[in-house]
C-alpha atoms as a PDB file:
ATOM      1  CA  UNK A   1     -38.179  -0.470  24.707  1.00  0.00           C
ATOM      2  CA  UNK A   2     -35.700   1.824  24.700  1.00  0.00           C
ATOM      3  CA  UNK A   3     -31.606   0.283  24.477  1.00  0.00           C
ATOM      4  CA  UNK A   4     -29.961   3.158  26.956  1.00  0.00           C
ATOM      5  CA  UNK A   5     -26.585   5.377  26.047  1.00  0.00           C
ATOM      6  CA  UNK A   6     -24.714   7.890  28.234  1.00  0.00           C
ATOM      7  CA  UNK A   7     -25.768  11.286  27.678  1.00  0.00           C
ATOM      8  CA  UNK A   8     -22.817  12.116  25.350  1.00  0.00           C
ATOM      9  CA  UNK A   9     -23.451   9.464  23.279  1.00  0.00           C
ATOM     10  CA  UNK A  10     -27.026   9.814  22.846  1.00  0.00           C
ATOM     11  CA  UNK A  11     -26.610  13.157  21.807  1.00  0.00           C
ATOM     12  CA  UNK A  12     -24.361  12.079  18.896  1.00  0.00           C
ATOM     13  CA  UNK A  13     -25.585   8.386  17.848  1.00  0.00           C
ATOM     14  CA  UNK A  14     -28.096   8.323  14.866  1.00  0.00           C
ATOM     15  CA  UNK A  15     -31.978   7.250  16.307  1.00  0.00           C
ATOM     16  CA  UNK A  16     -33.519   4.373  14.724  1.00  0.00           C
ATOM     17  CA  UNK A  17     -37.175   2.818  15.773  1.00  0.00           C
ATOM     18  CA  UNK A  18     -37.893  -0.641  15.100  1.00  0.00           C
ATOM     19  CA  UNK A  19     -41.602  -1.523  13.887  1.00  0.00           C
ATOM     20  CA  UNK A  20     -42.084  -5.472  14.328  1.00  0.00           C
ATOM     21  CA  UNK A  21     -44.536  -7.414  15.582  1.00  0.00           C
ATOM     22  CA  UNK A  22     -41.845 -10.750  16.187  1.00  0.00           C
ATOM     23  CA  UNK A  23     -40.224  -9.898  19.407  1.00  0.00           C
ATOM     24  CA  UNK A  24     -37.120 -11.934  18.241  1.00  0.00           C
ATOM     25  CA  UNK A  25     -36.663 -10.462  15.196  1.00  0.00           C
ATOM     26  CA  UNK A  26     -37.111  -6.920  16.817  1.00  0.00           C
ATOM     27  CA  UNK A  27     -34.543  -7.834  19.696  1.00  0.00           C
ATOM     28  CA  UNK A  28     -32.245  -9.165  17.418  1.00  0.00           C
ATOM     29  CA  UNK A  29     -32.067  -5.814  15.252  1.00  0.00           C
ATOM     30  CA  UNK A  30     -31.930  -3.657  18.114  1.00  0.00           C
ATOM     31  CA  UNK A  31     -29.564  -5.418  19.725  1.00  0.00           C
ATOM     32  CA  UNK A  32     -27.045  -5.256  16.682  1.00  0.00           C
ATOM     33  CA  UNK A  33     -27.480  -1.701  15.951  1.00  0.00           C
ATOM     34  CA  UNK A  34     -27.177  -0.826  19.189  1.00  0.00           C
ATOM     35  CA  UNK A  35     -23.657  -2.341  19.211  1.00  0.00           C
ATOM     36  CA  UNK A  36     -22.724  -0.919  16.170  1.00  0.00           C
ATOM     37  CA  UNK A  37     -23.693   2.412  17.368  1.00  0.00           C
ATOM     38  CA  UNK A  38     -27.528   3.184  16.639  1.00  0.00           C
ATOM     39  CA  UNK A  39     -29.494   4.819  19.778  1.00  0.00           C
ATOM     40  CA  UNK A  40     -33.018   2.237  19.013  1.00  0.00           C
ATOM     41  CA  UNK A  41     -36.171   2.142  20.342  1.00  0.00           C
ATOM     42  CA  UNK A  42     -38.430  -0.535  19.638  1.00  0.00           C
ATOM     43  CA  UNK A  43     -42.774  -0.793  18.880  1.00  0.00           C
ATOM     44  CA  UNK A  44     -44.261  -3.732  18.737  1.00  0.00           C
ATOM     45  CA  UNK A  45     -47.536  -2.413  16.589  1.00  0.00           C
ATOM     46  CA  UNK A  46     -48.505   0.636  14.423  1.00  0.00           C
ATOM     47  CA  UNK A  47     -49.942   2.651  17.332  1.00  0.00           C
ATOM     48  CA  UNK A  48     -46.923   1.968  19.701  1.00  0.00           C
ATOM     49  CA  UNK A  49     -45.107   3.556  16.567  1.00  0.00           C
ATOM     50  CA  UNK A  50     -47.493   6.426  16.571  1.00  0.00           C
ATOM     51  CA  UNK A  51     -46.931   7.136  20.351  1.00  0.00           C
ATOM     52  CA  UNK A  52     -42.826   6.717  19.740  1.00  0.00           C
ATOM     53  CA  UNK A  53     -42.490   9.552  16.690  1.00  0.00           C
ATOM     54  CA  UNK A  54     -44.588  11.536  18.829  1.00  0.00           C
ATOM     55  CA  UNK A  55     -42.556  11.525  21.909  1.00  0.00           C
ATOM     56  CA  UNK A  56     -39.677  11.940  19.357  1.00  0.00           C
ATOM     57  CA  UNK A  57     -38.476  11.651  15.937  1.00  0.00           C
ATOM     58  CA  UNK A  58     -35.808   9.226  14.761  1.00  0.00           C
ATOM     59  CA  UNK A  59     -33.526   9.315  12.339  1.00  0.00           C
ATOM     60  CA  UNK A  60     -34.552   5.900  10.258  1.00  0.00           C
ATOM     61  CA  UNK A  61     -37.643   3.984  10.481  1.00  0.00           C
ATOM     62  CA  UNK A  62     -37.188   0.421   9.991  1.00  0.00           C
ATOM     63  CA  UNK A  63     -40.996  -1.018   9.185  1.00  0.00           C
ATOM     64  CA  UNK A  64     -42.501  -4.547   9.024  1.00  0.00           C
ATOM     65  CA  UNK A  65     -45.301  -4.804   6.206  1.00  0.00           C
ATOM     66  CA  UNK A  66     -47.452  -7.430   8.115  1.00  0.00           C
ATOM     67  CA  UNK A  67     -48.115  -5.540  11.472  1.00  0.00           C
ATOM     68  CA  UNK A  68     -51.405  -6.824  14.002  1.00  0.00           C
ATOM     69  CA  UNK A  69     -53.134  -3.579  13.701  1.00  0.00           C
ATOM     70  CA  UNK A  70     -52.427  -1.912  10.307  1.00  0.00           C
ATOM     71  CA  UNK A  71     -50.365  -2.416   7.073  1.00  0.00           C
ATOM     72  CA  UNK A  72     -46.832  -0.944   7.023  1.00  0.00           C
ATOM     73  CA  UNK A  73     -47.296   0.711   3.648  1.00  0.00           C
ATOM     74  CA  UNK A  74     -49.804   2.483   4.682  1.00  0.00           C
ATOM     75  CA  UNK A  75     -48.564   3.386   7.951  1.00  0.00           C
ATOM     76  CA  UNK A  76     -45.562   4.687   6.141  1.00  0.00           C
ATOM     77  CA  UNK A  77     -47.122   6.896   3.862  1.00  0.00           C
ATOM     78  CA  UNK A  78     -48.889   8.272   6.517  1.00  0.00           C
ATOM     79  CA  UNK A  79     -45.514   8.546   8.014  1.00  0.00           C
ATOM     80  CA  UNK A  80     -43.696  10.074   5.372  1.00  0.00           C
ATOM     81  CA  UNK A  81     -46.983  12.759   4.480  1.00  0.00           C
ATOM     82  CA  UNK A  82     -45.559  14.602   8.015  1.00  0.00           C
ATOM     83  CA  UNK A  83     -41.830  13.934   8.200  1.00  0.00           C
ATOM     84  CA  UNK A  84     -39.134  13.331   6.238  1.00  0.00           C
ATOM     85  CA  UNK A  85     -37.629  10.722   8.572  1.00  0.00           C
ATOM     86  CA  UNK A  86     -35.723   7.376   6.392  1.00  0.00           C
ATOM     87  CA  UNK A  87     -37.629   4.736   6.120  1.00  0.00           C
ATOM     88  CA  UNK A  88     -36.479   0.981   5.523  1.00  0.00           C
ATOM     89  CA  UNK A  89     -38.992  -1.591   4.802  1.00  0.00           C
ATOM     90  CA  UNK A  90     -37.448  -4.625   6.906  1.00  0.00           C
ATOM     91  CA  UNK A  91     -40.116  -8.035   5.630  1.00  0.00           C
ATOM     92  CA  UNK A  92     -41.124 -11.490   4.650  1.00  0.00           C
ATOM     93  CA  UNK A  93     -43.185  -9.868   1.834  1.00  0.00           C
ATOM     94  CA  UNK A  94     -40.868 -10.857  -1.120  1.00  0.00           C
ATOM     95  CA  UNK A  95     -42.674 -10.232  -4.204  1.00  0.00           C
ATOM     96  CA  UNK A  96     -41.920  -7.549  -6.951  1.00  0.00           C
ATOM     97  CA  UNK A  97     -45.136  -6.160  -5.955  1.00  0.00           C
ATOM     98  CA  UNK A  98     -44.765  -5.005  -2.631  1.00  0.00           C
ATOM     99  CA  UNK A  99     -41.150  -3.801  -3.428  1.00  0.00           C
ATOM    100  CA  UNK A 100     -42.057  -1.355  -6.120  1.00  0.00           C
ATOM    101  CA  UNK A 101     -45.390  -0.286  -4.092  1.00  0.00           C
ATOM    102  CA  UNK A 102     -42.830   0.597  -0.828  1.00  0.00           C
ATOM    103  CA  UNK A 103     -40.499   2.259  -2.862  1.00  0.00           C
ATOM    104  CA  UNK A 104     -42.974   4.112  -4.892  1.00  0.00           C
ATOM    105  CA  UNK A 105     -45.047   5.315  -2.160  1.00  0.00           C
ATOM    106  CA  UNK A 106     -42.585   5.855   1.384  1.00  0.00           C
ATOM    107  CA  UNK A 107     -39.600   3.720   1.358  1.00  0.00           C
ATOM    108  CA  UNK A 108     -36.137   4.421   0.933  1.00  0.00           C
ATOM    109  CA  UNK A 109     -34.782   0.642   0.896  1.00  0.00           C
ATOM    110  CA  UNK A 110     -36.193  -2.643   1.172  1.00  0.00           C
ATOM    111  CA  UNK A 111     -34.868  -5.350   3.044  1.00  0.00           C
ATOM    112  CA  UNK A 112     -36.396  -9.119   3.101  1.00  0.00           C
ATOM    113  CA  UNK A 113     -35.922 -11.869   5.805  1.00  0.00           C
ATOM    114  CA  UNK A 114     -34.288 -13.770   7.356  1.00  0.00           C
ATOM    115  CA  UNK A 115     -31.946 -10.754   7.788  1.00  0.00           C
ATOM    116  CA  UNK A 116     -28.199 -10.463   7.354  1.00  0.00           C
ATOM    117  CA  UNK A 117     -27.531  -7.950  10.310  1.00  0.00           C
ATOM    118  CA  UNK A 118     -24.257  -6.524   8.561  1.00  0.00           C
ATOM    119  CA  UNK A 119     -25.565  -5.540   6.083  1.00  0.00           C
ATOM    120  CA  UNK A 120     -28.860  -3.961   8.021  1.00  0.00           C
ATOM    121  CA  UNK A 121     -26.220  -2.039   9.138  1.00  0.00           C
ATOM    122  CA  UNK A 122     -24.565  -1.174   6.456  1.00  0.00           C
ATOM    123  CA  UNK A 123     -27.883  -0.129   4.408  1.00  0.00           C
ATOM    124  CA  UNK A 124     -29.103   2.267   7.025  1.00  0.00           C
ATOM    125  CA  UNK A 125     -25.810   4.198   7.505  1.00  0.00           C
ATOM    126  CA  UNK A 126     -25.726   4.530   3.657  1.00  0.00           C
ATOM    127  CA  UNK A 127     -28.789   5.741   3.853  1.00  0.00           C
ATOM    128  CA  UNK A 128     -28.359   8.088   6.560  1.00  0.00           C
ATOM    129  CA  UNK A 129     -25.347   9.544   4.475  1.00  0.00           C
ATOM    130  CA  UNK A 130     -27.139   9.660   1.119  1.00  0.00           C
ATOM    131  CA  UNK A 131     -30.019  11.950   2.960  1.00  0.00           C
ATOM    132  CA  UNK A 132     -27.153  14.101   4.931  1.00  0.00           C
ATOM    133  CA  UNK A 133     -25.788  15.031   1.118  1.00  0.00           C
ATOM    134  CA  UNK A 134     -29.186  15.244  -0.476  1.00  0.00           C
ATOM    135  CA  UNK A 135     -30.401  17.425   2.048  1.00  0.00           C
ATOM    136  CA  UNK A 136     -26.807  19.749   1.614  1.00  0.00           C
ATOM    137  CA  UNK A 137     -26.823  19.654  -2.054  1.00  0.00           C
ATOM    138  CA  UNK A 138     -30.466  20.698  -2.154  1.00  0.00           C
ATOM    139  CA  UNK A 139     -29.700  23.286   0.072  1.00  0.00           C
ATOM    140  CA  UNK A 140     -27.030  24.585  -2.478  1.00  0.00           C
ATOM    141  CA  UNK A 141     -29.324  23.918  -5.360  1.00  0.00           C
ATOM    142  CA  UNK A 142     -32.631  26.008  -4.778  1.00  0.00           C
ATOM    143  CA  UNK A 143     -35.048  25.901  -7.453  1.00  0.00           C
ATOM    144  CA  UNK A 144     -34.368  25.195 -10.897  1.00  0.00           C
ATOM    145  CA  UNK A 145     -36.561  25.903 -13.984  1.00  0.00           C
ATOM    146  CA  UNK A 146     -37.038  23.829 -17.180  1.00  0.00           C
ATOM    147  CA  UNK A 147     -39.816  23.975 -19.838  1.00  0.00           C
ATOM    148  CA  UNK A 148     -43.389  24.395 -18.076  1.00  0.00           C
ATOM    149  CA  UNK A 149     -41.954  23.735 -14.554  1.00  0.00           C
ATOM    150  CA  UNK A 150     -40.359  24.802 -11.144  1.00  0.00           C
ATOM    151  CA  UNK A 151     -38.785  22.695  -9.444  1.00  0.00           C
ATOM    152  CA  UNK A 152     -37.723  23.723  -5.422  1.00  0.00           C
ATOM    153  CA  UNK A 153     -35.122  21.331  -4.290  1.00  0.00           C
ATOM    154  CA  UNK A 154     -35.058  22.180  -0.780  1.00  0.00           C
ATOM    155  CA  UNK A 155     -38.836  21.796  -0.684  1.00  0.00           C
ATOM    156  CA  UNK A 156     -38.853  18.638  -2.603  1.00  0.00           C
ATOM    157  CA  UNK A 157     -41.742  20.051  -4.536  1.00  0.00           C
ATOM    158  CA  UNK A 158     -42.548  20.784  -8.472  1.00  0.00           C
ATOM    159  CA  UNK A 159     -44.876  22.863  -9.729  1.00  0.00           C
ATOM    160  CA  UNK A 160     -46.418  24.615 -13.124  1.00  0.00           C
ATOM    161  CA  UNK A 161     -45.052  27.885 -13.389  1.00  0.00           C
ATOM    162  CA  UNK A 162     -48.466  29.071 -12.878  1.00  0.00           C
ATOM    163  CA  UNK A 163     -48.375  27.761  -9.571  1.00  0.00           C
ATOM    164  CA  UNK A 164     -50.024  24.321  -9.990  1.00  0.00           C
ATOM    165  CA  UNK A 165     -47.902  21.335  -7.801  1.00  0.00           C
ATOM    166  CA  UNK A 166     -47.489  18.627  -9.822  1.00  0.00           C
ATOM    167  CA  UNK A 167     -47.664  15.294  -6.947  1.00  0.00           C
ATOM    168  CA  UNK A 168     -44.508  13.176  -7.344  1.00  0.00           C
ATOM    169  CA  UNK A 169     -43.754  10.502  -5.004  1.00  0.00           C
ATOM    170  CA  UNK A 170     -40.304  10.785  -3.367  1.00  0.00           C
ATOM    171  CA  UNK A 171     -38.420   8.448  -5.791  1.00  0.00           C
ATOM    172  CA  UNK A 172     -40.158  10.461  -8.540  1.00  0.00           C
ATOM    173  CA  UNK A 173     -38.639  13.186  -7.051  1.00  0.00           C
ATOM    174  CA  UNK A 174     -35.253  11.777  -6.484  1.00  0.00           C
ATOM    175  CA  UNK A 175     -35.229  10.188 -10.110  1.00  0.00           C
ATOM    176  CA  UNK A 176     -35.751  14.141 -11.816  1.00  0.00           C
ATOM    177  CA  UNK A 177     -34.086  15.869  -9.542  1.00  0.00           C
ATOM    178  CA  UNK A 178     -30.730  13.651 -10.835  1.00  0.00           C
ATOM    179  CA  UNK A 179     -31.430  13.446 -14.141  1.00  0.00           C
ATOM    180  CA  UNK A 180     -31.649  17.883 -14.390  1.00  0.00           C
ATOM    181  CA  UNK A 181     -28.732  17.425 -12.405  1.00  0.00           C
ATOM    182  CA  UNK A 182     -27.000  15.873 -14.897  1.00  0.00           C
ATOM    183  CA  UNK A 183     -27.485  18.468 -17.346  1.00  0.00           C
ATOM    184  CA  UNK A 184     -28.296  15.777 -19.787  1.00  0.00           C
ATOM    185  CA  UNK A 185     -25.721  13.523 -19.571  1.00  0.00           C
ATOM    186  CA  UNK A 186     -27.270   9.941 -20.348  1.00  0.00           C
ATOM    187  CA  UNK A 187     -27.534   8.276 -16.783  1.00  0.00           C
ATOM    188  CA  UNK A 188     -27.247   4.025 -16.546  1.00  0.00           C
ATOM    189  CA  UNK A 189     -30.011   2.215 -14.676  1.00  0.00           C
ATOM    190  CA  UNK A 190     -28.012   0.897 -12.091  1.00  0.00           C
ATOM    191  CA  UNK A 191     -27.194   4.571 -10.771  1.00  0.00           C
ATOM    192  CA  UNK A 192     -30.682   5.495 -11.262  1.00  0.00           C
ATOM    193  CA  UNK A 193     -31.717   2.865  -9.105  1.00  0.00           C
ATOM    194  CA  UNK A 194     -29.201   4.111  -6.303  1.00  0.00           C
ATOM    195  CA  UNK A 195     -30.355   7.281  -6.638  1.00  0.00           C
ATOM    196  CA  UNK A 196     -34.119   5.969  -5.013  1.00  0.00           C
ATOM    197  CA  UNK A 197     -32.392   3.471  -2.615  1.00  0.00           C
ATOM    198  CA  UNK A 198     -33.136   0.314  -4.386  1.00  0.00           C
ATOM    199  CA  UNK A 199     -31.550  -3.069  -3.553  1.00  0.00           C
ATOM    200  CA  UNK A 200     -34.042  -5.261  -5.790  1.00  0.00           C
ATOM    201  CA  UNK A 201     -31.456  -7.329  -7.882  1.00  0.00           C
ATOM    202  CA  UNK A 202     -32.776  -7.907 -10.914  1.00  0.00           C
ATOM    203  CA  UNK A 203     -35.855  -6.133 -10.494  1.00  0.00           C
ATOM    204  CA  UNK A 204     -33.708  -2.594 -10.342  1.00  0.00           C
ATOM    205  CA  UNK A 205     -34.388  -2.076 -14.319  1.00  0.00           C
ATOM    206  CA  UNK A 206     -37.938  -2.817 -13.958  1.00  0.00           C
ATOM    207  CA  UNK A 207     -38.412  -0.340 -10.900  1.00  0.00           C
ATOM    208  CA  UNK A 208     -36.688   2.345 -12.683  1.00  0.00           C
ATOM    209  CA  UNK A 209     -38.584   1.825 -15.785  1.00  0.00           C
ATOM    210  CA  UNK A 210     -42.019   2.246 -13.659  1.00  0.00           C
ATOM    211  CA  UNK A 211     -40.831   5.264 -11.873  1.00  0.00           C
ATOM    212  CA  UNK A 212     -40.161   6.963 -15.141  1.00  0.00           C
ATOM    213  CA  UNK A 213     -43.253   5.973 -16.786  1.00  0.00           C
ATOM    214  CA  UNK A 214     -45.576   7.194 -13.806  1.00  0.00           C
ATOM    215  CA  UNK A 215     -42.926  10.560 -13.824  1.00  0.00           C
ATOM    216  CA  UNK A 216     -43.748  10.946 -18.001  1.00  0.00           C
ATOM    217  CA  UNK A 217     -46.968  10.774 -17.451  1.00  0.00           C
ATOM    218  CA  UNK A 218     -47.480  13.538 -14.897  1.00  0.00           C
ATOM    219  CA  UNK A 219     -45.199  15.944 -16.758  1.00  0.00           C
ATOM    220  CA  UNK A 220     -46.686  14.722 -20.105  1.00  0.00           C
ATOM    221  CA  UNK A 221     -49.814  15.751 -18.829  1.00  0.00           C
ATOM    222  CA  UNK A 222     -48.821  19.677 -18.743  1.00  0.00           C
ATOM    223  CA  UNK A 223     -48.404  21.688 -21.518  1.00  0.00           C
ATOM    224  CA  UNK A 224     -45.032  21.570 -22.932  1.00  0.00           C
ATOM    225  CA  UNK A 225     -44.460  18.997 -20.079  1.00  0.00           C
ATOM    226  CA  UNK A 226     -43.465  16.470 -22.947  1.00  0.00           C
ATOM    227  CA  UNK A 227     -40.529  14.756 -24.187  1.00  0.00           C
ATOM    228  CA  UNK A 228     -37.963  15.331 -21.086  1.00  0.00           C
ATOM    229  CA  UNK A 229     -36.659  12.497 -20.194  1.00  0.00           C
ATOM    230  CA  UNK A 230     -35.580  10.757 -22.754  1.00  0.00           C
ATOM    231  CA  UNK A 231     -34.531   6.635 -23.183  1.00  0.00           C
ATOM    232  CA  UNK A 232     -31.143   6.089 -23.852  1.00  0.00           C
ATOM    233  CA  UNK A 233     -30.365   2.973 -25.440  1.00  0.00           C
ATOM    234  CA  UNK A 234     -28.583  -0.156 -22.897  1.00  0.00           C
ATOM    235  CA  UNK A 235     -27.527   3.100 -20.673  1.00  0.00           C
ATOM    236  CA  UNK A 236     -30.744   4.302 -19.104  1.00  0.00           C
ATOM    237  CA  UNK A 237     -32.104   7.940 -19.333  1.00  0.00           C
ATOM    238  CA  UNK A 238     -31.428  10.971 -20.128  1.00  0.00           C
ATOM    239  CA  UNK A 239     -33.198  14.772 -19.082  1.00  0.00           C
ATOM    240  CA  UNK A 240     -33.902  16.913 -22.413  1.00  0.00           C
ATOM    241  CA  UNK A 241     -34.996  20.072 -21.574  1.00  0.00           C
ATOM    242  CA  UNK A 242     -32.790  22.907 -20.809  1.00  0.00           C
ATOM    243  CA  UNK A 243     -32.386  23.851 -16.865  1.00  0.00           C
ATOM    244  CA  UNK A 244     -31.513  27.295 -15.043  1.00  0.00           C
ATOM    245  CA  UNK A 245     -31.260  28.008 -11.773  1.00  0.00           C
ATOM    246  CA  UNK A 246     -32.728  30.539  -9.556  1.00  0.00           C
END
């Protein structure tokens, strides 16, 4: 279903698609965004999703986990390995689990039911503006070397300096890219977890913490890949090496 605008305004609202299998959940999101702006199309399972980026892409992706004819993680990932589009992860499933696994692997937020529609709102505009200035800041950035590694902002993709890519999920990504940003300056948790789009409450420490693990382990694992990031005591984290741009 598709919530109609006048030409003009189609051409300038933001395009969201709904992914929900509860037709009154899904009417009652697009409904709201559409009043607060949001062009929205709706799909009811994973392949009327499929059929919907096809015909064309939207701006933000809000996804259901429990879906008839797939799981929205996965469908997500397989969303996010051909298009950059945001994705919000809008679901019952309210475990630690599931939040870390949608971050970690395709989401850019996580939102749990029932839903407060305000601040639906309010989420996916801030996340539409963090991934306007991420994608102009990366365009400004380049590619920046440090120790064993190249890292290409505007590709969102680091590699050996030998050429190997070194597989980083996006809020792996997002978590190095600010911490050589910061040109090591000690950066607290709480930004950290902004930086990836988490919302989890108290779990925000914890995701960080994973996210750098998993992201010390793949650079550990090159040559001279060690030591980087480094823990800063009740702040957060810290990059270590020594950055220059291209």
């Amino acid at each position: 279903m598709r919530h109609q605008a006048s030409e003009g305004e189609r051409d300038s609202r933001r395009h969201v698609l709904i992914l929900d299998d509860d037709p009154v959940n899904r009417s009652m999101m697009a409904t709201f965004l559409a009043a607060e702006g949001f062009a929205v199309r709706e799909a009811a399972t994973a392949s009327e999703c499929r059929a919907a980026l096809k015909a064309a892409m939207p701006d933000l992706l809000l996804v259901d986990i429990r879906l008839p004819d797939a799981n929205g993680i996965t469908f997500a990932q397989e969303v996010r390995a051909s298009s950059p589009v945001g994705i919000i992860f809008v679901t019952q499933q309210d475990n630690e689990i599931d939040h870390v696994l949608g971050l970690e692997s395709a989401g850019d937020d996580y939102i749990t039911k029932p839903i407060n529609l305000r601040i639906l709102a309010a989420r996916a505009r801030a996340l539409l503006r963090r991934r306007a200035l991420d994608g102009q800041a990366a365009s400004r950035a380049g590619v920046v070397t440090f120790g064993p590694f190249v890292m290409d902002l505007t590709r969102r993709e680091l590699a050996t300096t030998g050429g190997a890519i070194i597989g980083l999920t996006r809020g792996e990504f997002d978590l190095l890219a600010a911490l050589v940003e910061a040109e090591g300056r000690a950066l607290y948790r709480d930004y950290l977890a902004e930086v990836i789009g988490s919302r989890l409450g108290e779990s925000n420490g914890r995701t960080v913490d994973s996210l750098i693990a998993r992201l010390r382990r793949k650079l550990s694992a090159v040559d001279g890949g060690g030591g980087l990031i480094v823990t800063v005591t009740s702040v957060g984290y810290r990059f270590a090496g020594a950055a220059s741009r291209a």
